[in-house]
PDB file of N, CA and C in Angstrom:
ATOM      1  N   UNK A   1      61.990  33.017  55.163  1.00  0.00           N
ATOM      2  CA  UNK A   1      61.818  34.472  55.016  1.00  0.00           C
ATOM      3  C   UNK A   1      62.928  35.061  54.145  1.00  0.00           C
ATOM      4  N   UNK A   2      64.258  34.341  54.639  1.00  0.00           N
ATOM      5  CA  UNK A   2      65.027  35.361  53.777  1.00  0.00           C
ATOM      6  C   UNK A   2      65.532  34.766  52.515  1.00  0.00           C
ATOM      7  N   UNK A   3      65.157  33.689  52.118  1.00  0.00           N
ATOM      8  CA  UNK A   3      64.827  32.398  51.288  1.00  0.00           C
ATOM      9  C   UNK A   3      63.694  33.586  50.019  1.00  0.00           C
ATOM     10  N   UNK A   4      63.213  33.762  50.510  1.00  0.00           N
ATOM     11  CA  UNK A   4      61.994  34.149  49.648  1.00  0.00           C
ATOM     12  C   UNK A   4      62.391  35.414  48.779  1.00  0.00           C
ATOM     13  N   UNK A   5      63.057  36.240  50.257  1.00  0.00           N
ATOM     14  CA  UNK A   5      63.619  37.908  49.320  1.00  0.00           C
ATOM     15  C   UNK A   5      64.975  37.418  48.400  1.00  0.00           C
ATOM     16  N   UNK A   6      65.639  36.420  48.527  1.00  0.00           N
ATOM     17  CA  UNK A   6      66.378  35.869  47.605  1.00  0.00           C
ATOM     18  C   UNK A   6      66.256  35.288  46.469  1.00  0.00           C
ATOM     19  N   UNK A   7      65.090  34.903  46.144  1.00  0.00           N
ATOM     20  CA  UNK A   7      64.275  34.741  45.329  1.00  0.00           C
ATOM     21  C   UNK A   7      63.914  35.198  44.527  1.00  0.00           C
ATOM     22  N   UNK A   8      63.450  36.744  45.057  1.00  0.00           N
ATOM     23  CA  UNK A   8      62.571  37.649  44.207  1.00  0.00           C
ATOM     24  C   UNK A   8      63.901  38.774  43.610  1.00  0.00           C
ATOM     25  N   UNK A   9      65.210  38.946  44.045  1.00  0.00           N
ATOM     26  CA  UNK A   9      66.820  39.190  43.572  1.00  0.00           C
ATOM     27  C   UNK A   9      66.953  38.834  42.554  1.00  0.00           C
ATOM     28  N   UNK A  10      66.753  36.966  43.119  1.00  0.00           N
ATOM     29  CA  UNK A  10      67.002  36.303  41.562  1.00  0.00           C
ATOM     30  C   UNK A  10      66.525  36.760  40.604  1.00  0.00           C
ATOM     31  N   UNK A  11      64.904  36.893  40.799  1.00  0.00           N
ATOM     32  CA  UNK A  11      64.227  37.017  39.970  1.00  0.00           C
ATOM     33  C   UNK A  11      64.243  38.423  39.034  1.00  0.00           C
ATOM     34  N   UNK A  12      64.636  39.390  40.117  1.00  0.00           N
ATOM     35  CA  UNK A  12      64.703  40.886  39.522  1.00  0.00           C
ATOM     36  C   UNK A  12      66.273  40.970  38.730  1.00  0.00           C
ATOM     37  N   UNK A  13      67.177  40.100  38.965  1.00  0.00           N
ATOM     38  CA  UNK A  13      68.714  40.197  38.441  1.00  0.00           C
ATOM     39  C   UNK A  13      68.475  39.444  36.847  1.00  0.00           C
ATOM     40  N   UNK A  14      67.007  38.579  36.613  1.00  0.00           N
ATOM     41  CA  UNK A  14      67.196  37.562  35.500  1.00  0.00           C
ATOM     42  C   UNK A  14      66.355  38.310  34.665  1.00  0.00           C
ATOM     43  N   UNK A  15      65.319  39.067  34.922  1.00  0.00           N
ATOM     44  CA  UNK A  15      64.920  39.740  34.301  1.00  0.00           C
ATOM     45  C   UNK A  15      65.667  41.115  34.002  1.00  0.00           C
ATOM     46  N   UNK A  16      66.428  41.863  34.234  1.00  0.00           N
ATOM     47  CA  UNK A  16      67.110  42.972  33.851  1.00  0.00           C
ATOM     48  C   UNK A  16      68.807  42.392  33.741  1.00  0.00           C
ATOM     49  N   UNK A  17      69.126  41.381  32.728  1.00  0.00           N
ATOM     50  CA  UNK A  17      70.766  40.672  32.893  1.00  0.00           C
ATOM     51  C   UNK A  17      71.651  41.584  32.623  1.00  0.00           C
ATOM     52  N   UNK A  18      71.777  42.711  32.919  1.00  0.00           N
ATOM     53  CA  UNK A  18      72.757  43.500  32.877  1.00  0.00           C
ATOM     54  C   UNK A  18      72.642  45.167  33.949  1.00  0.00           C
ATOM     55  N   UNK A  19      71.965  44.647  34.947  1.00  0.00           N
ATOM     56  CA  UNK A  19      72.162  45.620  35.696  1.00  0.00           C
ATOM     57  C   UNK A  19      73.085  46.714  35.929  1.00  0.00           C
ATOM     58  N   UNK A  20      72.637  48.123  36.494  1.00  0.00           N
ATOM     59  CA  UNK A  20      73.924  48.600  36.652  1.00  0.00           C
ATOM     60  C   UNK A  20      74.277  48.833  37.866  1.00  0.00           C
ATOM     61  N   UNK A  21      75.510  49.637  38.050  1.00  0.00           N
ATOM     62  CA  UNK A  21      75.773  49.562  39.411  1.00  0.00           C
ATOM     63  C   UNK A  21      75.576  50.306  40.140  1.00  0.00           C
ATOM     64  N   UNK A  22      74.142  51.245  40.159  1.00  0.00           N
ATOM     65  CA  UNK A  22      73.704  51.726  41.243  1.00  0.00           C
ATOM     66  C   UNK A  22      72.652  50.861  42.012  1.00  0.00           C
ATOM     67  N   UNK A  23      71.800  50.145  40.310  1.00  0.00           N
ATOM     68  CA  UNK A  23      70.847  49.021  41.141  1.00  0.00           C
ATOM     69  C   UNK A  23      71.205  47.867  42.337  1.00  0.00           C
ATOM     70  N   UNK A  24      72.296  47.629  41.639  1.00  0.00           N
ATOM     71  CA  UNK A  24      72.612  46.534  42.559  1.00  0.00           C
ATOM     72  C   UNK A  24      73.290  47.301  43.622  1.00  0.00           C
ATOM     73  N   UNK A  25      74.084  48.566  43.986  1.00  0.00           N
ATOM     74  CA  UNK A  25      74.425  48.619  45.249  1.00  0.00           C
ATOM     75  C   UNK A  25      72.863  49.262  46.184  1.00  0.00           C
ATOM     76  N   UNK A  26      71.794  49.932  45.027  1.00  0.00           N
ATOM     77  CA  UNK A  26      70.698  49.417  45.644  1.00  0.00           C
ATOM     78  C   UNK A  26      69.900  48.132  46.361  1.00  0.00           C
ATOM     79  N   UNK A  27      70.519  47.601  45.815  1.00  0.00           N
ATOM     80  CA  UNK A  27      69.690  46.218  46.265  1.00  0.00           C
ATOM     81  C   UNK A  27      70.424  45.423  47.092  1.00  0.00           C
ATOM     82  N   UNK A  28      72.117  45.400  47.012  1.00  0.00           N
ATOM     83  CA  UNK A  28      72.926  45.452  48.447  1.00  0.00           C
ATOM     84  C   UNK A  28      72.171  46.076  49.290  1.00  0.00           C
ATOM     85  N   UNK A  29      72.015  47.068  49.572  1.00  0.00           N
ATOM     86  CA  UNK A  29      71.528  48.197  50.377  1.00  0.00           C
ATOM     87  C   UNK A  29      70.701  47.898  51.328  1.00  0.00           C
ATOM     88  N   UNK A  30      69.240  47.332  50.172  1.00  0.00           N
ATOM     89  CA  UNK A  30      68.118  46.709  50.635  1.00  0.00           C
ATOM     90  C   UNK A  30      68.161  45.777  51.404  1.00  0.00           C
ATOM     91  N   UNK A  31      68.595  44.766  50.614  1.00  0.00           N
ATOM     92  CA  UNK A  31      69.256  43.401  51.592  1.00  0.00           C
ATOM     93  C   UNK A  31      69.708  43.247  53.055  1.00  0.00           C
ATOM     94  N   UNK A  32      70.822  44.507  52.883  1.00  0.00           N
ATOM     95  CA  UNK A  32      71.650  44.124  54.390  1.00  0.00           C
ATOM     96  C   UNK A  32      70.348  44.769  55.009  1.00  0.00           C
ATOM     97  N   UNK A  33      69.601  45.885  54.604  1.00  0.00           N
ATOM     98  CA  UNK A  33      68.505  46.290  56.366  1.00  0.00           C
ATOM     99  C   UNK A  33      67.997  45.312  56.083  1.00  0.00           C
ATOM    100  N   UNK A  34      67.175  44.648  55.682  1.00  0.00           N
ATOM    101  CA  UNK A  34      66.214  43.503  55.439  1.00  0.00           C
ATOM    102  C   UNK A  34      66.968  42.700  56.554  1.00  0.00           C
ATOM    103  N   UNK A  35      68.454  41.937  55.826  1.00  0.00           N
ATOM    104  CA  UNK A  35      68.762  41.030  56.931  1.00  0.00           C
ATOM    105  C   UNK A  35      68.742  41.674  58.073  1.00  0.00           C
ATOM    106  N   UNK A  36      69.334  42.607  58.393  1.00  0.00           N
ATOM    107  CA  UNK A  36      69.589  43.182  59.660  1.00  0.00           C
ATOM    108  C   UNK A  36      68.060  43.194  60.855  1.00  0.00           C
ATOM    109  N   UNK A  37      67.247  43.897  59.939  1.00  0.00           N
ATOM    110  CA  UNK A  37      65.889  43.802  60.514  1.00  0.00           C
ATOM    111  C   UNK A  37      65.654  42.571  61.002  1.00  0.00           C
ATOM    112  N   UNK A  38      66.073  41.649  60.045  1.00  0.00           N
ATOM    113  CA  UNK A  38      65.626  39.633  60.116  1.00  0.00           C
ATOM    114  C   UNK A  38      65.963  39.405  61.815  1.00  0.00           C
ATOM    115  N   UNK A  39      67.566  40.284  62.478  1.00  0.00           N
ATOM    116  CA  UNK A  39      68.379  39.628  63.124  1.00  0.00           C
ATOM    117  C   UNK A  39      67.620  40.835  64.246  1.00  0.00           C
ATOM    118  N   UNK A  40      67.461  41.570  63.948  1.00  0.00           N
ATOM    119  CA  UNK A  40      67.041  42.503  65.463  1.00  0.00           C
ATOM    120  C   UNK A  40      65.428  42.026  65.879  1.00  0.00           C
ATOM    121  N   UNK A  41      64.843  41.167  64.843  1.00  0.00           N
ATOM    122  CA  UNK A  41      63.330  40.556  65.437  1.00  0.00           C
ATOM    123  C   UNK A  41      63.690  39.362  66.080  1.00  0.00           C
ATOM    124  N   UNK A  42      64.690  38.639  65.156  1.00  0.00           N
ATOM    125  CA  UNK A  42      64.855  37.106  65.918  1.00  0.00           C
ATOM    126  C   UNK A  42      65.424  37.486  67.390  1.00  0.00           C
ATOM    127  N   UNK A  43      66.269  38.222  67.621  1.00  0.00           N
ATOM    128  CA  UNK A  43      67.201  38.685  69.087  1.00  0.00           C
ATOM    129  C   UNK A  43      65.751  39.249  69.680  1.00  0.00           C
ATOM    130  N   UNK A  44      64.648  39.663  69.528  1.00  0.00           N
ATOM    131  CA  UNK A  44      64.214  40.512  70.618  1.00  0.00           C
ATOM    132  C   UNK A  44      63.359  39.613  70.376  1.00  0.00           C
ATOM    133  N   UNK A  45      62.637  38.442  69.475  1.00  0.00           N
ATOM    134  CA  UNK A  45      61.999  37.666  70.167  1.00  0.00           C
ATOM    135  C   UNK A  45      62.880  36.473  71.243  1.00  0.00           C
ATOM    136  N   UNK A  46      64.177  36.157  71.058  1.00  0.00           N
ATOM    137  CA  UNK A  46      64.299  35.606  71.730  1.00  0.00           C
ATOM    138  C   UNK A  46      64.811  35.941  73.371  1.00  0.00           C
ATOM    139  N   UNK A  47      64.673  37.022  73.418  1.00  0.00           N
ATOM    140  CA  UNK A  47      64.845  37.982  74.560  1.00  0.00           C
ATOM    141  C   UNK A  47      63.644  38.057  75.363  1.00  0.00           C
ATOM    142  N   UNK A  48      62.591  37.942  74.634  1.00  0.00           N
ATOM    143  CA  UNK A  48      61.490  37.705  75.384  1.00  0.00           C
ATOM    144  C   UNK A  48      60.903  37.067  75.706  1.00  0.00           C
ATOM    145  N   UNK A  49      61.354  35.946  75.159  1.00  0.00           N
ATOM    146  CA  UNK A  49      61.137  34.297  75.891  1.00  0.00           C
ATOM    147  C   UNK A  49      62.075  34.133  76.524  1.00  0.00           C
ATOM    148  N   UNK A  50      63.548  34.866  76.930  1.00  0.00           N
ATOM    149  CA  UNK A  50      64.231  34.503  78.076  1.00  0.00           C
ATOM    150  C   UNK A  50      62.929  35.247  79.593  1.00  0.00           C
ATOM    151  N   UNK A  51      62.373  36.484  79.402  1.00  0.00           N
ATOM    152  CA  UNK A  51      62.242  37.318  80.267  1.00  0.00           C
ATOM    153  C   UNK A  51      60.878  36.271  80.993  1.00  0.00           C
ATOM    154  N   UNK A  52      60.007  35.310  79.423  1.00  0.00           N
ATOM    155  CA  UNK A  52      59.027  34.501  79.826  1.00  0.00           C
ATOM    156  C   UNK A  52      59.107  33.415  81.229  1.00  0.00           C
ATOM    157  N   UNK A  53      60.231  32.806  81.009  1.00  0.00           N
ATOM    158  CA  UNK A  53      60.675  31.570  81.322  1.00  0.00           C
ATOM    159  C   UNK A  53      60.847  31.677  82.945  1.00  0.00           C
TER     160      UNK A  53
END
């Protein structure tokens, strides 16, 4: 998953090689909720297979 949005970074950083620096603290931006989101689904699925068990 987060393999993939790293990917498509690459892909958006190789096509525009000189970004500026609002894009990219845009796309910082993006990233960290993205990961963050990544980490508050993995924790509450695994919260709910503790509650399963």
């Amino acid at each position: 998953y987060l393999s993939l949005i790293l990917l498509q970074l690459r892909k958006s950083t190789t096509a525009s090689e000189t970004p500026s620096r609002a894009t990219t603290k845009a796309r910082a931006a993006a990233f960290t909720f993205l990961h963050m989101n990544h980490l508050r689904q993995h924790c509450y699925s695994r919260s709910k297979k503790k509650e399963e068990e």
